[in-house]
C-alpha atoms as a PDB file:
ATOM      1  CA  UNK A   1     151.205  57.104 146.070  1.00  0.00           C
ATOM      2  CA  UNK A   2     151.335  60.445 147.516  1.00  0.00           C
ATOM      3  CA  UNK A   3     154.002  61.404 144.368  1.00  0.00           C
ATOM      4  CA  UNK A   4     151.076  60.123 142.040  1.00  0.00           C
ATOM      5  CA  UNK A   5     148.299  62.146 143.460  1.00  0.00           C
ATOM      6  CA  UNK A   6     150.590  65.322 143.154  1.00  0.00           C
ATOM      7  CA  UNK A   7     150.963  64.303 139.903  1.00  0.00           C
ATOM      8  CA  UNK A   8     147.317  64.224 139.681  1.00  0.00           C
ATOM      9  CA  UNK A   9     146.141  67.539 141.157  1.00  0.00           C
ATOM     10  CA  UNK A  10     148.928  69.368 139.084  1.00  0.00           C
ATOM     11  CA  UNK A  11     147.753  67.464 135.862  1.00  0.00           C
ATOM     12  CA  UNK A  12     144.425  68.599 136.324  1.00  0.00           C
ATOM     13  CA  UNK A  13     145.397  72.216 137.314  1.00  0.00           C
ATOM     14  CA  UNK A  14     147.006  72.159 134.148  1.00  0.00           C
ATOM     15  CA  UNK A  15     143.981  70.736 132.024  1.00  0.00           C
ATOM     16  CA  UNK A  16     141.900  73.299 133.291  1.00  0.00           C
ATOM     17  CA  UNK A  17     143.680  76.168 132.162  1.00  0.00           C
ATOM     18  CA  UNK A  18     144.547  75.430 128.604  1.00  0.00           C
ATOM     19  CA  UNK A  19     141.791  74.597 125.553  1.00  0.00           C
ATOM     20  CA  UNK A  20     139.627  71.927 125.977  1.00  0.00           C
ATOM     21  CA  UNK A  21     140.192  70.167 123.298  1.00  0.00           C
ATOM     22  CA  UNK A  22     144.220  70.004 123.583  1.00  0.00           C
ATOM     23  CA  UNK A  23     143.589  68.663 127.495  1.00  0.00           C
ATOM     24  CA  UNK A  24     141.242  65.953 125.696  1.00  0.00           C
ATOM     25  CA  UNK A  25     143.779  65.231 124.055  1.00  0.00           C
ATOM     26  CA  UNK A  26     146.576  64.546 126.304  1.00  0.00           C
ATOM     27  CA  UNK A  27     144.320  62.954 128.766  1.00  0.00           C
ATOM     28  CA  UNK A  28     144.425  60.390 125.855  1.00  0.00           C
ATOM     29  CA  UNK A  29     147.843  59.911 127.422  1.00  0.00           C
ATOM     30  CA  UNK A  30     146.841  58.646 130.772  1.00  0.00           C
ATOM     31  CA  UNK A  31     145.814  54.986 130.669  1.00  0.00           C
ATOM     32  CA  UNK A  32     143.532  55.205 134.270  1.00  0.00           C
ATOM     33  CA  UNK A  33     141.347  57.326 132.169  1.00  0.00           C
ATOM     34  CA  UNK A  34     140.166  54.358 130.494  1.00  0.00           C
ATOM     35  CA  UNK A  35     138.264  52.969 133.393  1.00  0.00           C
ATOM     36  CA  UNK A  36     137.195  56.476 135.033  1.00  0.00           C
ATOM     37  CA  UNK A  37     134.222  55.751 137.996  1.00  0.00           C
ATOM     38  CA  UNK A  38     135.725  52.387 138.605  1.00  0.00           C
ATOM     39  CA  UNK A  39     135.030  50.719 134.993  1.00  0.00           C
ATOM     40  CA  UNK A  40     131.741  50.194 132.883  1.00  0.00           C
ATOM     41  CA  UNK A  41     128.436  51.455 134.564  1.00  0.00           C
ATOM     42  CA  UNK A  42     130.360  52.859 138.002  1.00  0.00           C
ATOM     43  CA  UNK A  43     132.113  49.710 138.168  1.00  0.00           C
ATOM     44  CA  UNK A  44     128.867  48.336 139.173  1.00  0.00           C
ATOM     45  CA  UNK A  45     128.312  44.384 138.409  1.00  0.00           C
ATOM     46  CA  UNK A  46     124.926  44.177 138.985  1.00  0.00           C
ATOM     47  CA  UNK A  47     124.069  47.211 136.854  1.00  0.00           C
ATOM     48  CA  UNK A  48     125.805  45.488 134.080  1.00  0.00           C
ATOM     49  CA  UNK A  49     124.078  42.265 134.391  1.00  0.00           C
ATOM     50  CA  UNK A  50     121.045  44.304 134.035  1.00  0.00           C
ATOM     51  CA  UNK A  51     122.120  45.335 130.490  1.00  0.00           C
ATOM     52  CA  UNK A  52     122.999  42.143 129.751  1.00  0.00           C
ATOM     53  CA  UNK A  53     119.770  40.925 130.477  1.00  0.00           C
ATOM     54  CA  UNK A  54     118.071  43.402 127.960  1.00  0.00           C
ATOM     55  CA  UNK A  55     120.676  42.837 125.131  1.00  0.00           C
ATOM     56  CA  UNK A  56     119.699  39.090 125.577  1.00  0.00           C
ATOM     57  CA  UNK A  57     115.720  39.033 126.478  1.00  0.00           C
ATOM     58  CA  UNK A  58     114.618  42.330 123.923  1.00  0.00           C
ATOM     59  CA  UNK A  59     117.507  42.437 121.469  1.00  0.00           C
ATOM     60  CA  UNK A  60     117.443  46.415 120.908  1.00  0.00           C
ATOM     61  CA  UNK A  61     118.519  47.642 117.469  1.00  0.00           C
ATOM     62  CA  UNK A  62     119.559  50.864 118.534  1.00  0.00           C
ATOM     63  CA  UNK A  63     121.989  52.199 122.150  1.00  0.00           C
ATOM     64  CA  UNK A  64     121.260  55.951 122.315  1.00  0.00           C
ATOM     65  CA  UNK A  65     123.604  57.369 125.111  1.00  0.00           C
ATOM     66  CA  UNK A  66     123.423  61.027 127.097  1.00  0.00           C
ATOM     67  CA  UNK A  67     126.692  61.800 128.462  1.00  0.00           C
ATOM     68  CA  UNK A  68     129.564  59.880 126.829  1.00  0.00           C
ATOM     69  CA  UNK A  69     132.047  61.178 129.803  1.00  0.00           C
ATOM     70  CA  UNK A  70     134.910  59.395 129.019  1.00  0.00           C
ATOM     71  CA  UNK A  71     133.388  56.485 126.930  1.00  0.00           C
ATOM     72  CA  UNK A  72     133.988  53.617 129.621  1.00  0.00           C
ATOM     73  CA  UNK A  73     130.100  52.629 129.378  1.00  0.00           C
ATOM     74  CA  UNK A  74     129.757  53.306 125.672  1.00  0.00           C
ATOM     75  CA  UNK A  75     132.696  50.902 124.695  1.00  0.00           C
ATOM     76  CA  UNK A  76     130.530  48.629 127.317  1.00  0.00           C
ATOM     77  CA  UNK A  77     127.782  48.999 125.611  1.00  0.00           C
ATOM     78  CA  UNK A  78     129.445  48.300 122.125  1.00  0.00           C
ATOM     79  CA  UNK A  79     130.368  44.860 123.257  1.00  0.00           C
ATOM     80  CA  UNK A  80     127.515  43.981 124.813  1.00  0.00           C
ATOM     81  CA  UNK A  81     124.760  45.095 121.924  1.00  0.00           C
ATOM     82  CA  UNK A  82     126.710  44.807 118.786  1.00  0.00           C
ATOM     83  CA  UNK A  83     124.309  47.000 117.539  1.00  0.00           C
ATOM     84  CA  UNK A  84     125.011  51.043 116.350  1.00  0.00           C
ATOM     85  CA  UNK A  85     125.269  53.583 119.230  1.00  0.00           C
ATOM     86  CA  UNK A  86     124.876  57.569 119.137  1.00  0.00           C
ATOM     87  CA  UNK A  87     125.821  58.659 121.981  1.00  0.00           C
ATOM     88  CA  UNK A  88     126.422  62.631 123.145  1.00  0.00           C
ATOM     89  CA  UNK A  89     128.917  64.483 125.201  1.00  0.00           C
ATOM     90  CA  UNK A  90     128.965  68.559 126.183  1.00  0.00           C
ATOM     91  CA  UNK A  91     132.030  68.738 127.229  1.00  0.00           C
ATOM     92  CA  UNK A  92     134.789  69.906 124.647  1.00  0.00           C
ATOM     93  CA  UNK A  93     137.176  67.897 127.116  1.00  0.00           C
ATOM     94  CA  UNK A  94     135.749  64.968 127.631  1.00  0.00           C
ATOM     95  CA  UNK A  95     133.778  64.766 124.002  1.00  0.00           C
ATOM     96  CA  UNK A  96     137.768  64.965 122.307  1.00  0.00           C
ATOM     97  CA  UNK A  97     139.081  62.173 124.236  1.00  0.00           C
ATOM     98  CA  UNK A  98     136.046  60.051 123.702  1.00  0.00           C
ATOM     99  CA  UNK A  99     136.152  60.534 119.829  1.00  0.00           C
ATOM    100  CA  UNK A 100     139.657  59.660 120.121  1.00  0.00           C
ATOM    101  CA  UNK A 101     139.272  56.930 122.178  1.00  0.00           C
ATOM    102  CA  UNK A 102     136.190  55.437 120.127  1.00  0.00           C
ATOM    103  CA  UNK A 103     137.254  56.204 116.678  1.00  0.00           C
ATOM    104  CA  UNK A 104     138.507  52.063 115.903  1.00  0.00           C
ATOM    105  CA  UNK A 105     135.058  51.215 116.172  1.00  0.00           C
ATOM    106  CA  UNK A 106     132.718  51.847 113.454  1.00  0.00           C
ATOM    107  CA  UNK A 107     129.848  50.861 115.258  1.00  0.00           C
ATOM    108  CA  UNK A 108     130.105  53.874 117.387  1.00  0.00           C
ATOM    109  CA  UNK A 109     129.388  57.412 116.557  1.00  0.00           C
ATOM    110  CA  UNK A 110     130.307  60.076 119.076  1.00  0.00           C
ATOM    111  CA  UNK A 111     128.258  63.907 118.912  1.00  0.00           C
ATOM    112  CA  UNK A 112     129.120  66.812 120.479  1.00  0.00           C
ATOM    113  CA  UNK A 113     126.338  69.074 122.212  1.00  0.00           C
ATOM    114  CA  UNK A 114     123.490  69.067 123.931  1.00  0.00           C
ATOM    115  CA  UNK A 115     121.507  65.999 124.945  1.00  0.00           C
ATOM    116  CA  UNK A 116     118.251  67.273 124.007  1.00  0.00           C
ATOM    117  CA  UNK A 117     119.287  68.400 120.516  1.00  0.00           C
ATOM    118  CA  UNK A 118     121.191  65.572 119.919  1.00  0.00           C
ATOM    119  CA  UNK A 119     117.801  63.198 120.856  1.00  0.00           C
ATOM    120  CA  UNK A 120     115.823  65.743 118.418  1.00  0.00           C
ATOM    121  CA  UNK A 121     118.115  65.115 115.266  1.00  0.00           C
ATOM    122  CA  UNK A 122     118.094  61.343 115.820  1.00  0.00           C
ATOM    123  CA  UNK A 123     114.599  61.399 116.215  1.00  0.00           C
ATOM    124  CA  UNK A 124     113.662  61.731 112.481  1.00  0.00           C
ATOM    125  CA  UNK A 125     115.841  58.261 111.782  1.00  0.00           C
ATOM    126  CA  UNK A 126     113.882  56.565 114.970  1.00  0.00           C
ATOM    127  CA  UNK A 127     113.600  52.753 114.418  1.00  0.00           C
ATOM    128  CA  UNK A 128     110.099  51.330 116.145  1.00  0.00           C
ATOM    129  CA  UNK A 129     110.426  47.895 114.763  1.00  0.00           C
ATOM    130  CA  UNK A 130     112.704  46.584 117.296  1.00  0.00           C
ATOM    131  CA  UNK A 131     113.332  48.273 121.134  1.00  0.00           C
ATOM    132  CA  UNK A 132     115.382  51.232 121.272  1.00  0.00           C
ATOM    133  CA  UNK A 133     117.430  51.179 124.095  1.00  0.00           C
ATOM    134  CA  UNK A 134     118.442  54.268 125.779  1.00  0.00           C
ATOM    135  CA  UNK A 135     121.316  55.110 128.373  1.00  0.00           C
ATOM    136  CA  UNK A 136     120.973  59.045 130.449  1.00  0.00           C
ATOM    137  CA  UNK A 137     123.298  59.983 131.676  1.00  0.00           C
ATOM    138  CA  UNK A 138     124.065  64.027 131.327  1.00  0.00           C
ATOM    139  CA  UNK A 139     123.182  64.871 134.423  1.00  0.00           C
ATOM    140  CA  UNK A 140     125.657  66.399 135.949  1.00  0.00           C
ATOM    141  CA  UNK A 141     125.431  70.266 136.284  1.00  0.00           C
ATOM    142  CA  UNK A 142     123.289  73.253 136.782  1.00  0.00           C
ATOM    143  CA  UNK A 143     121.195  72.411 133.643  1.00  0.00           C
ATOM    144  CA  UNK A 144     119.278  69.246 134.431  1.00  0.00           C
ATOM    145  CA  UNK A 145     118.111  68.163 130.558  1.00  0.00           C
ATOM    146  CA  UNK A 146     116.383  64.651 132.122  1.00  0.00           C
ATOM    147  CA  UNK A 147     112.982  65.453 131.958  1.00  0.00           C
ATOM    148  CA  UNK A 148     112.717  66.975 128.523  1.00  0.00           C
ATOM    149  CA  UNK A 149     114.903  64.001 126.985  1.00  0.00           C
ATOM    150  CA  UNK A 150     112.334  61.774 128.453  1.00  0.00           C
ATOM    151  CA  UNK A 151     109.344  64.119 126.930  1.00  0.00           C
ATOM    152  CA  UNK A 152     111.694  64.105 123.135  1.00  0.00           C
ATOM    153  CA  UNK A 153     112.146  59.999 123.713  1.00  0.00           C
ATOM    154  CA  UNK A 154     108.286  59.141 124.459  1.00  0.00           C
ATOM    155  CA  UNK A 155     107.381  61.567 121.902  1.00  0.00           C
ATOM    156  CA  UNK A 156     108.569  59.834 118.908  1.00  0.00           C
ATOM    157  CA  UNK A 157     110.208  56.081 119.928  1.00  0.00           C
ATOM    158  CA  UNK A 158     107.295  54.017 120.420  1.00  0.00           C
ATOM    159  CA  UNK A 159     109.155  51.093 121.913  1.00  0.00           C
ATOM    160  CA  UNK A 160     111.880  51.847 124.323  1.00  0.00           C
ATOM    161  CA  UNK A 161     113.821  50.977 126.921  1.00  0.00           C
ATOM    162  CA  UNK A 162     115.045  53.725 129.424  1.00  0.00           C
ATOM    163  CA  UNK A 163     117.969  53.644 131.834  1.00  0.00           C
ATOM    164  CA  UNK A 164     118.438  56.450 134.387  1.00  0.00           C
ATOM    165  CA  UNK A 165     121.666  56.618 136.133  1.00  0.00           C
ATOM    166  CA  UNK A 166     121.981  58.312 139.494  1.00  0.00           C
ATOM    167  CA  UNK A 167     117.961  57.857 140.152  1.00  0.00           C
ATOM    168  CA  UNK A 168     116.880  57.160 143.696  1.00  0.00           C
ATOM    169  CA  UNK A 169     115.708  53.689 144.381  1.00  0.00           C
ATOM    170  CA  UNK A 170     113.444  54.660 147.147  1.00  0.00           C
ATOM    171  CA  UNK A 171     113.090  51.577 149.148  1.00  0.00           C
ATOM    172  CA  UNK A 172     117.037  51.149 149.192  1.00  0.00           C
ATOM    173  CA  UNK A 173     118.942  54.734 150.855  1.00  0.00           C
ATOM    174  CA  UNK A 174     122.200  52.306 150.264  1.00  0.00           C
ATOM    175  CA  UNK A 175     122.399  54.078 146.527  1.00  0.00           C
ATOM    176  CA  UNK A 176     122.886  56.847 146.143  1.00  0.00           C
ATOM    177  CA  UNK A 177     121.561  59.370 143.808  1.00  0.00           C
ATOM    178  CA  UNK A 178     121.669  62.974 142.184  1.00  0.00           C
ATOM    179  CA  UNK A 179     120.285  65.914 144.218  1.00  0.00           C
ATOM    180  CA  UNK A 180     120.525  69.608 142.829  1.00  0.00           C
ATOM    181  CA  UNK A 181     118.169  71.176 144.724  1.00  0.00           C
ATOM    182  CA  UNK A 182     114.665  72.118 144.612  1.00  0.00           C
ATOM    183  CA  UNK A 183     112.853  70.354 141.591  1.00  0.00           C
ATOM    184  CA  UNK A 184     116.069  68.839 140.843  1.00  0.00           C
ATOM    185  CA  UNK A 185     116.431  65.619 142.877  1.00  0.00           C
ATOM    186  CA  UNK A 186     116.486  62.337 140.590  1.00  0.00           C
ATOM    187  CA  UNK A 187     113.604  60.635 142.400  1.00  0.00           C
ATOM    188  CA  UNK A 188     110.376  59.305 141.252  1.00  0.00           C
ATOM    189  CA  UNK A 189     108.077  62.350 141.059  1.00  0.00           C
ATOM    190  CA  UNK A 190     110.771  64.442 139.190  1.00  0.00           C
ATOM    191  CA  UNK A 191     109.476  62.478 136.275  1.00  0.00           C
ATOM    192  CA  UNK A 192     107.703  64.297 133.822  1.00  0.00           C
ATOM    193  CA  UNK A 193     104.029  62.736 133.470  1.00  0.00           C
ATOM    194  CA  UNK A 194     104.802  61.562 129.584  1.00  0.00           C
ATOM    195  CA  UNK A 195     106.312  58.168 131.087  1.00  0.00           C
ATOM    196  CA  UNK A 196     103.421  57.935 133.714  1.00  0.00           C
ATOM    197  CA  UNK A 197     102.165  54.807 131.250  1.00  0.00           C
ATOM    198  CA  UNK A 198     105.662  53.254 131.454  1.00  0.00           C
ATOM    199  CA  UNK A 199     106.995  50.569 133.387  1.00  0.00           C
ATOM    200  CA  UNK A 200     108.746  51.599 135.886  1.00  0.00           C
ATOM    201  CA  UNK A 201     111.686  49.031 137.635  1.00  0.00           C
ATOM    202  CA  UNK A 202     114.736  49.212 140.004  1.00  0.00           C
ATOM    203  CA  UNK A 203     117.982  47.082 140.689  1.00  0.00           C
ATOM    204  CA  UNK A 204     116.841  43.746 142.013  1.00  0.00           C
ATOM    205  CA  UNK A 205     120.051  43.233 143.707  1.00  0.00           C
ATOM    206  CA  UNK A 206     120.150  44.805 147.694  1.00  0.00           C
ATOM    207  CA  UNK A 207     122.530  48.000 147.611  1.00  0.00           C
ATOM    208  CA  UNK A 208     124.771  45.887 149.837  1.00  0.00           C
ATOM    209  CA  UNK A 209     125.892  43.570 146.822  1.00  0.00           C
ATOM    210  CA  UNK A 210     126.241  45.966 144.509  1.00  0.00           C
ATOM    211  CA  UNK A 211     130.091  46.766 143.534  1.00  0.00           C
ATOM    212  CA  UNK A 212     131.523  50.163 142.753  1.00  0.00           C
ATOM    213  CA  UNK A 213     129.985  53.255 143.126  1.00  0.00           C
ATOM    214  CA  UNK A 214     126.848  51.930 144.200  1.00  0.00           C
ATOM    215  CA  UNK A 215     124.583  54.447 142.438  1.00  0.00           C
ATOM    216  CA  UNK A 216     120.814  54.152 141.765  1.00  0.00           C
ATOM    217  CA  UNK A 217     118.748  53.428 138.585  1.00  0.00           C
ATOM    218  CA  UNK A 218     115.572  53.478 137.343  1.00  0.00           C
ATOM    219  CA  UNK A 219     114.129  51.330 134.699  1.00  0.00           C
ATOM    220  CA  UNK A 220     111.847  52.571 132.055  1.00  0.00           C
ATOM    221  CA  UNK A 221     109.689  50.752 129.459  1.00  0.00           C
ATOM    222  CA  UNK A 222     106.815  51.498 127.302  1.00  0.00           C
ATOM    223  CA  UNK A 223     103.973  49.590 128.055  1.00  0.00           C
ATOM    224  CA  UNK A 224     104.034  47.095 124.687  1.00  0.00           C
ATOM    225  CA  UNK A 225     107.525  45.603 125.936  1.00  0.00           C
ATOM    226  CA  UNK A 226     106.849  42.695 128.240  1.00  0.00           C
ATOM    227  CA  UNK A 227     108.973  42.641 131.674  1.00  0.00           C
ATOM    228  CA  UNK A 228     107.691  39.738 133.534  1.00  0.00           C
ATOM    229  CA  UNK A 229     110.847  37.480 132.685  1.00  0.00           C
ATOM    230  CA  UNK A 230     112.962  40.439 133.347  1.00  0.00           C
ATOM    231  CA  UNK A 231     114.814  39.196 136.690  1.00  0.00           C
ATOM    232  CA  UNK A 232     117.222  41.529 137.335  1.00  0.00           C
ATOM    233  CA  UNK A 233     115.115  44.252 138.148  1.00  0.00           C
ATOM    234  CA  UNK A 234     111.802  44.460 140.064  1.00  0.00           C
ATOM    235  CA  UNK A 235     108.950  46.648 140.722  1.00  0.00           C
ATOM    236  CA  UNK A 236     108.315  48.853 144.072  1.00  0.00           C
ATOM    237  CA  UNK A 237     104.316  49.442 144.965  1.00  0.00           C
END
């Protein structure tokens, strides 16, 4: 163990330190990358019987994803919908080894950039016929994009579904969420007031069942998408 987690920290002081895109690719080389954060959605059951429950009950056309990391969720996501997904990484790093890692499957397309430019370009080919389901997940630096993707998405997909990763549930301090400061924290008035209409919902399952990481979510629908058979997630007054 303690020969493996040298191995580690050298690994990674090595990845640092030469181009992005060549560490992407050799960490295409290192099989525990596959299931980074403990598997699919933080290795979190519960979270992923809440997807479940919306591929089954609203049948999205469409998985739009911010923050591809290392593709564990998106692959997730693949099997689960069987519908396309777009889904964005920033990282040079991280956005190689995904592509690499996703190319066998067609249904997938990986972009590199910015989340809110990336939701801008798909807008013009938005689908309002059937739900739109939406994964955010690029929250993880100075430059906290979740508000204006949530402005871009209510702007122009008129029937969505909205996942937040990392959001407070604020009844339940057992997950745990994003904080960066000042106007930054990922809890309910950080919204911006474009989803005010929306539906809002949280993990139905106690923090104390949850596997994993144990990280918060929030739920977000627009108001013509019906939730009251929705039963893994509930509503906080």
């Amino acid at each position: 163990m303690r020969i493996t987690a040298s191995f580690d920290r050298s690994y990674e002081a090595l990845a640092i330190r030469i181009p992005p895109k060549v560490a992407g690719r050799l960490d295409t080389r290192r099989p525990q990358y596959s299931r980074s954060w403990g598997g699919p959605l933080n290795g979190q059951h519960h979270r992923r019987e809440m997807v479940r429950e919306i591929a089954r009950e609203f049948r999205p056309a469409h998985v739009v994803e911010t923050g591809t990391y290392r593709g564990t969720s998106t692959e997730f996501f693949s099997a689960v919908f069987g519908v396309p997904i777009d889904t964005a990484e920033a990282s040079e790093r991280y956005y190689e080894y995904s592509a690499r890692r996703l190319a066998g499957d067609n249904a997938i397309t990986v972009h590199r950039g910015d989340s809110r430019g990336f939701l801008s370009r798909l807008a013009s080919r938005a689908d309002n016929d059937r739900p739109t389901f939406f994964y955010l997940d690029a929250h993880w630096n100075d430059d906290l994009p979740l508000a204006e993707e949530l402005q871009i998405i209510s702007s122009t997909w008129r029937r969505s579904i909205v996942m937040i990763d990392d959001f407070q549930v604020p009844d339940d301090p057992g997950y745990a969420y994003d904080d960066y400061g000042s106007g930054k924290a990922l809890v309910p008035s950080y919204l911006p007031g474009a989803v005010d209409a929306w539906s809002r919902r949280y993990p139905s399952a106690p923090s104390g069942e949850e596997t994993g990481a144990r990280r918060g979510s929030c739920l977000l629908f627009t108001p013509d998408i019906d939730t009251s058979d929705y039963t893994t997630v509930r509503s906080i007054t």
